[in-house]
C-alpha atoms as a PDB file:
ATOM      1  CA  UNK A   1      15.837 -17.155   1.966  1.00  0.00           C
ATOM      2  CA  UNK A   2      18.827 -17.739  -0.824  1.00  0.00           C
ATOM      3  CA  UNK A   3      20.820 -15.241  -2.569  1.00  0.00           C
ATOM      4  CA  UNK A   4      22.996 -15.873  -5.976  1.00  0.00           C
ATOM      5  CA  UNK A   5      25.307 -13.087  -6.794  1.00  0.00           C
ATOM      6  CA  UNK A   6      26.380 -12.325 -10.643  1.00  0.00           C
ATOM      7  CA  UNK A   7      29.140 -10.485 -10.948  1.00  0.00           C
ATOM      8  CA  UNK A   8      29.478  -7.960 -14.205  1.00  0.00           C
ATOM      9  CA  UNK A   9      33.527  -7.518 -15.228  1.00  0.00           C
ATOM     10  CA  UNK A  10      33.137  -5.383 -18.631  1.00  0.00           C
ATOM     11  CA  UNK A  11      35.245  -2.360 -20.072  1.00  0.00           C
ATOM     12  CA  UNK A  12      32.928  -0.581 -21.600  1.00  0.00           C
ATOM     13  CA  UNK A  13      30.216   1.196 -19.017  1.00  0.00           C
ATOM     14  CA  UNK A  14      27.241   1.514 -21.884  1.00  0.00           C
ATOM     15  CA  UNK A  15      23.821   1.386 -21.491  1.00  0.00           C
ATOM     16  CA  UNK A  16      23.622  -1.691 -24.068  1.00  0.00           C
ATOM     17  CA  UNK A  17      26.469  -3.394 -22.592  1.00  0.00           C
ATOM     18  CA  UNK A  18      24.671  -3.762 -19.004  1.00  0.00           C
ATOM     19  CA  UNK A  19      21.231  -4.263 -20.837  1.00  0.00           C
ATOM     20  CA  UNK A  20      22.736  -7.588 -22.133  1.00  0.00           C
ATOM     21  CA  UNK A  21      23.815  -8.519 -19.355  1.00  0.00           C
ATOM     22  CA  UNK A  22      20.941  -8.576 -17.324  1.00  0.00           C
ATOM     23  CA  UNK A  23      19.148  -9.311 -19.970  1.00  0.00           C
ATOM     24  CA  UNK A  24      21.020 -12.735 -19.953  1.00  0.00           C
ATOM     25  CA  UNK A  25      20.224 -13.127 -16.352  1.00  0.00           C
ATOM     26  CA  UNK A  26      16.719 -12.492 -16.508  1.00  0.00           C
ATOM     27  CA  UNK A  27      16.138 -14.883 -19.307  1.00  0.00           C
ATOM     28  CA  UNK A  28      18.456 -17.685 -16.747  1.00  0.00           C
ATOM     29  CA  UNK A  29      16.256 -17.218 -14.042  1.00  0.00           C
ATOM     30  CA  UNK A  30      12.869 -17.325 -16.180  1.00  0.00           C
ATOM     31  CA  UNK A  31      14.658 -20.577 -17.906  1.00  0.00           C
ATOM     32  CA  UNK A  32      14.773 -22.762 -14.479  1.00  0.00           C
ATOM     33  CA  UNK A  33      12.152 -25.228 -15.192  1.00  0.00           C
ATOM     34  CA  UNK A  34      10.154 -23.106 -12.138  1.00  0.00           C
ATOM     35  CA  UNK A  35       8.266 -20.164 -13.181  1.00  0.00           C
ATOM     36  CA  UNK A  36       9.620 -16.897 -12.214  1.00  0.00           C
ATOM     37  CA  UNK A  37       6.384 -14.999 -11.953  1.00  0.00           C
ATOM     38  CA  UNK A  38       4.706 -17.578  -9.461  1.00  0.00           C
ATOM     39  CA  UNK A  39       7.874 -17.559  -7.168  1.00  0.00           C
ATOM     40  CA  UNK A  40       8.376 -14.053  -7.690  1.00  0.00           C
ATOM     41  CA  UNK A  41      12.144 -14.238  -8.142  1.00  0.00           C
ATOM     42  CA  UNK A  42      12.151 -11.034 -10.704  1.00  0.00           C
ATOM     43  CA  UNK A  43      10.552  -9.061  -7.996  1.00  0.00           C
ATOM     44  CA  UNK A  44      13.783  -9.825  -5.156  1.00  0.00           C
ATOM     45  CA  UNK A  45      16.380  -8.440  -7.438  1.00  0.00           C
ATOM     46  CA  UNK A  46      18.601  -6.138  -6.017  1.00  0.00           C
ATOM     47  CA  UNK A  47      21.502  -4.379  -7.914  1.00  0.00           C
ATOM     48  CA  UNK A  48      24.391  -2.652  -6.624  1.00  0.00           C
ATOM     49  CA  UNK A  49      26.196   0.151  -7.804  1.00  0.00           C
ATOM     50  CA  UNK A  50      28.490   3.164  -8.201  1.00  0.00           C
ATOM     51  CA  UNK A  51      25.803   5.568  -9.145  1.00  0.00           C
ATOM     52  CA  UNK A  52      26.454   5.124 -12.590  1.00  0.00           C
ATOM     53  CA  UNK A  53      23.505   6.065 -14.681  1.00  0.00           C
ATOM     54  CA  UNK A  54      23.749   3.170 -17.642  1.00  0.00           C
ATOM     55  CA  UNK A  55      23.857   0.492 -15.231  1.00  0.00           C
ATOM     56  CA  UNK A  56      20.840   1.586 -13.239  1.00  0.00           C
ATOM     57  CA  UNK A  57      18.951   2.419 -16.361  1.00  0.00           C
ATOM     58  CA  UNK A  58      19.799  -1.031 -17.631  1.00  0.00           C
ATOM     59  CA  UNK A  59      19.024  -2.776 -14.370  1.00  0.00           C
ATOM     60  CA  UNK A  60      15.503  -1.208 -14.076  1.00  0.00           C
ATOM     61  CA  UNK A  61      15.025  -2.119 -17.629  1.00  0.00           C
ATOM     62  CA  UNK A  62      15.071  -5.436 -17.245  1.00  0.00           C
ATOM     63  CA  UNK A  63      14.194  -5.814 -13.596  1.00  0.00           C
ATOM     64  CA  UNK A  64      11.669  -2.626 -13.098  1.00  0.00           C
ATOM     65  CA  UNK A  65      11.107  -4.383  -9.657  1.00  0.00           C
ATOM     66  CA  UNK A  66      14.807  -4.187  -8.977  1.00  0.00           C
ATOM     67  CA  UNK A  67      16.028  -2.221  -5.986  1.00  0.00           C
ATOM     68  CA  UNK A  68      18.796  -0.337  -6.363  1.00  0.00           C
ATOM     69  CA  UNK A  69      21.802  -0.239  -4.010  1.00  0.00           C
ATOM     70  CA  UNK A  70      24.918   2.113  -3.683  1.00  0.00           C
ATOM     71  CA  UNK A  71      28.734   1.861  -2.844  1.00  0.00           C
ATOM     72  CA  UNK A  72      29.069   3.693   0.112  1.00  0.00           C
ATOM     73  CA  UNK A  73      32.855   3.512  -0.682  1.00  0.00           C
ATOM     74  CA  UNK A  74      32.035   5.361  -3.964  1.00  0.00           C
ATOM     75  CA  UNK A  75      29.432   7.360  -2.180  1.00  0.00           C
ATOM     76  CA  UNK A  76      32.277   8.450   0.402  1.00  0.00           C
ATOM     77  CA  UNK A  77      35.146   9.063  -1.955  1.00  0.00           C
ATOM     78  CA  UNK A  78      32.829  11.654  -3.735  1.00  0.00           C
ATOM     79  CA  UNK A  79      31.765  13.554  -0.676  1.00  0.00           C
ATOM     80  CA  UNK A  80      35.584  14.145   0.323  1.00  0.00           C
ATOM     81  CA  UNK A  81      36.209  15.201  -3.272  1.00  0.00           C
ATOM     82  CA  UNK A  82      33.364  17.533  -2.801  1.00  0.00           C
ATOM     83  CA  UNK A  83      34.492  18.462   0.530  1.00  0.00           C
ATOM     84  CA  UNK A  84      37.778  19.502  -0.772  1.00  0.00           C
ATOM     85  CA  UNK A  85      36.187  21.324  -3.645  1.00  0.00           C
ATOM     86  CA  UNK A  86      33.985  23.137  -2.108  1.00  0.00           C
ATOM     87  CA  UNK A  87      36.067  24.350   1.044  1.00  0.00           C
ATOM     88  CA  UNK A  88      39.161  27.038   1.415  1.00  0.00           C
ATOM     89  CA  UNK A  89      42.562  26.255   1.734  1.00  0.00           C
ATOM     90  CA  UNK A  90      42.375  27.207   5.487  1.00  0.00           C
ATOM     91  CA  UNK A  91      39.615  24.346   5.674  1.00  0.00           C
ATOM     92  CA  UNK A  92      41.144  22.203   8.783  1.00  0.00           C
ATOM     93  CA  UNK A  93      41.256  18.699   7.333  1.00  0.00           C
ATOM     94  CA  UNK A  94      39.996  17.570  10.893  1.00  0.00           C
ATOM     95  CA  UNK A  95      36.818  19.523   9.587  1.00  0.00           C
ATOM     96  CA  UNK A  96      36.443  16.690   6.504  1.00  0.00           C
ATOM     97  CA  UNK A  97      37.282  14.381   8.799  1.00  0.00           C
ATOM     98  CA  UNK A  98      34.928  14.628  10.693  1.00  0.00           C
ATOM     99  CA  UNK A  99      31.690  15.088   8.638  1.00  0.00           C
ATOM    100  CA  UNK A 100      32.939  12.112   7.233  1.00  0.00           C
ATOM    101  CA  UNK A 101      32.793  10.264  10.557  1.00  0.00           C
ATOM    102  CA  UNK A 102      29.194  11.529  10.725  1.00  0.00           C
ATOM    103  CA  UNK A 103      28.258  10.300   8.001  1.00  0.00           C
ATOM    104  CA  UNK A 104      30.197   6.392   7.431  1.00  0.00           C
ATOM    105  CA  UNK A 105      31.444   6.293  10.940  1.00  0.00           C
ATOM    106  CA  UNK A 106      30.005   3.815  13.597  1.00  0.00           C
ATOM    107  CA  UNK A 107      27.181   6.550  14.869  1.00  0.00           C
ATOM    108  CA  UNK A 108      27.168   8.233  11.722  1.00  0.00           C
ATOM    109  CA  UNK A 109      24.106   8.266   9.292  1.00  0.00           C
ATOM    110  CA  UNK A 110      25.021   5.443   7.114  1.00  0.00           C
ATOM    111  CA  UNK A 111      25.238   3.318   9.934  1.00  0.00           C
ATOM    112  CA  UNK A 112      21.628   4.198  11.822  1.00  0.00           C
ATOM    113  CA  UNK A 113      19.662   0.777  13.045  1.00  0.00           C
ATOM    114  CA  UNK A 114      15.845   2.808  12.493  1.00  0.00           C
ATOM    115  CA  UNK A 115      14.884   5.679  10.881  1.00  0.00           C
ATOM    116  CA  UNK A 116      14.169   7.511  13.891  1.00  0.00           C
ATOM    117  CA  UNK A 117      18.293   7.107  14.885  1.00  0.00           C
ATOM    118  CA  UNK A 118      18.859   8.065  11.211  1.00  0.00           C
ATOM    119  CA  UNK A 119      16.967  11.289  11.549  1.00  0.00           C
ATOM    120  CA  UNK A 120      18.366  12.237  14.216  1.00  0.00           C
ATOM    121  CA  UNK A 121      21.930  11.963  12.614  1.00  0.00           C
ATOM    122  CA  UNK A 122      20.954  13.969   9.638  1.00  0.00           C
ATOM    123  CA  UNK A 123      19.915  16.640  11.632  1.00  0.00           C
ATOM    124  CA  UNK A 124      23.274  16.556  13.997  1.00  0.00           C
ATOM    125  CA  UNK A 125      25.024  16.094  10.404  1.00  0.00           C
ATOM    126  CA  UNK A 126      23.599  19.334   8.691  1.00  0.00           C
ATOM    127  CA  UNK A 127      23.918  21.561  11.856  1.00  0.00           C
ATOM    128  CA  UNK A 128      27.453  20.526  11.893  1.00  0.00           C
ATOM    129  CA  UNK A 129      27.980  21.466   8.049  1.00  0.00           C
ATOM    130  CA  UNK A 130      26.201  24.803   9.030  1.00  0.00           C
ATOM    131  CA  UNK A 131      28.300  25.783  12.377  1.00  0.00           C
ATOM    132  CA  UNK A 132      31.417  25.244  10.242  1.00  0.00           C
ATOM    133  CA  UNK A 133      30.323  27.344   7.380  1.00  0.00           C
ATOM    134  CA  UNK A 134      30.972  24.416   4.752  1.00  0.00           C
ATOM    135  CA  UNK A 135      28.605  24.758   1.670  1.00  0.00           C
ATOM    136  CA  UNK A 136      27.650  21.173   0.815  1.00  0.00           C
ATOM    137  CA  UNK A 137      24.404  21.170   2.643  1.00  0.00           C
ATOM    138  CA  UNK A 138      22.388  21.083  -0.285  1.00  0.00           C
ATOM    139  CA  UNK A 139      24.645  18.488  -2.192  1.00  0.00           C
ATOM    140  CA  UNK A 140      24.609  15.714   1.028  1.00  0.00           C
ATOM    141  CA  UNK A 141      20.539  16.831   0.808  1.00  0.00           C
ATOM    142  CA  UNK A 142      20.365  15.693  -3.240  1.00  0.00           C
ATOM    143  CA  UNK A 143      23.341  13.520  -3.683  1.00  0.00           C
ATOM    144  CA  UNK A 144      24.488  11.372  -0.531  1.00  0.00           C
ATOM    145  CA  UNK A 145      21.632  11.195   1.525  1.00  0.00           C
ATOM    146  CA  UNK A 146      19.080  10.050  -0.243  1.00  0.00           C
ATOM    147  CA  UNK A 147      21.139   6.885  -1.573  1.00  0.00           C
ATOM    148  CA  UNK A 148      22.106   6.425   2.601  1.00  0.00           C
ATOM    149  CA  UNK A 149      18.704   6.476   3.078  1.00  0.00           C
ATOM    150  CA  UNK A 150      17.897   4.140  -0.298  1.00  0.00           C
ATOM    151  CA  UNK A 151      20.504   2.093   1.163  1.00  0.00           C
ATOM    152  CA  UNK A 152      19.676   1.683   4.451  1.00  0.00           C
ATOM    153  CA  UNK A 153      15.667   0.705   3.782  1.00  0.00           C
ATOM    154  CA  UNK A 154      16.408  -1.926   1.620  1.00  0.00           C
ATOM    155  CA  UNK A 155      17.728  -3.351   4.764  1.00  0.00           C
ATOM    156  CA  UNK A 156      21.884  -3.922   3.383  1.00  0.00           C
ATOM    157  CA  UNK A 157      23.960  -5.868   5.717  1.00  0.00           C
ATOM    158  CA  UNK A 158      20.719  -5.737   8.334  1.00  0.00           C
ATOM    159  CA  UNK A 159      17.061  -4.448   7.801  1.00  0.00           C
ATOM    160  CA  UNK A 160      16.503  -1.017   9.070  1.00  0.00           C
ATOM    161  CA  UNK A 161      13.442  -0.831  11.608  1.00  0.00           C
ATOM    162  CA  UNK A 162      11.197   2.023  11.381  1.00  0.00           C
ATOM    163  CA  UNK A 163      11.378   2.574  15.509  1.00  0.00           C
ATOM    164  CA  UNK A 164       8.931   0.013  16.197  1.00  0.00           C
ATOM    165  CA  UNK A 165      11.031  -2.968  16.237  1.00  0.00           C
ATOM    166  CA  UNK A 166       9.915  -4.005  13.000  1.00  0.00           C
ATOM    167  CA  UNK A 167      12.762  -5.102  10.646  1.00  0.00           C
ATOM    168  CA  UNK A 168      12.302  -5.088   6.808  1.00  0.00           C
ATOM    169  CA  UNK A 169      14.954  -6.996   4.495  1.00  0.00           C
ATOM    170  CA  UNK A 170      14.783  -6.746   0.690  1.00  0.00           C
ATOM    171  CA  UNK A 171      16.912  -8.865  -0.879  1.00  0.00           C
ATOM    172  CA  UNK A 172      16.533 -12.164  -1.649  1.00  0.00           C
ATOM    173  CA  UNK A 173      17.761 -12.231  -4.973  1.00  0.00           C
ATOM    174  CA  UNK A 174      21.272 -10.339  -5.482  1.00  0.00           C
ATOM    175  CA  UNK A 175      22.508  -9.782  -8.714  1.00  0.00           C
ATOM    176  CA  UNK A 176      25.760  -7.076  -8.040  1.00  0.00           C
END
């Protein structure tokens, strides 16, 4: 298993301006000498991202067999914006705190080894949310954890077992 990581520094977040890009690296790895198809690099890419729509367009563009993964810095820093949107005044910050701790802390969903564990933590998660009368259920439901859950099948920083000790890993190719 080998991994090369590409790096994208640019100003401008465009659609056109990330198509190039991995444009450019699609055409490097089909340009090896080795053919791409037969070794079935194009089908290990993974990319990595803040959620931002022109990037993943222009990833899947020219990698449709790309996976796609997410900041879960990003991903946190926008559920404690929404968290203070969304809440009163009153809102004990120990209250943020701690939805955030169970969602990116060590036993918190983000961090689940199977999807059983990870289940399990969604469901302590959103009773949680509901006992303290905070209304971002249905925004962790659309927005956060579904890219935890993205996240966590393609197997980043380990693969995530389905309960029965099986362990799949996705990413042989990184392009970030």
């Amino acid at each position: 298993m080998w991994a090369r990581c590409c790096m994208l520094i640019h100003g401008y977040g465009k659609f056109l301006t990330y198509l190039n890009f991995f444009s450019h690296i699609n055409g490097a790895l089909q340009g090896y000498g080795v053919s791409a198809s037969e070794f079935r690099l194009l089908d290990n890419v993974v990319t990595g991202s803040n959620d931002e729509n022109a990037l993943i367009n222009a990833a899947k563009t020219a990698f449709p067999n790309s996976l796609q993964l997410f900041c879960m810095l990003h991903v946190k820093d926008n559920v404690r914006h929404k968290l203070t949107s969304v809440t009163s005044v009153g809102t004990a910050i120990t209250i943020h705190e701690c939805i955030l701790l169970c969602i990116f802390g060590s036993c918190g969903v983000a961090d689940a080894m199977n999807e059983v564990e990870q289940d399990n933590r969604v469901a302590k998660l959103l009773q949680y949310v509901h006992q303290q009368n905070v209304d971002c259920i249905e925004y962790l439901q659309d927005r956060v954890l579904p890219k935890i859950t993205n996240n966590n099948r393609c197997g980043t920083n380990r693969g995530l077992d389905n309960g029965s000790g099986q362990t799949t890993t996705a990413s042989l190719q990184t392009t970030y």
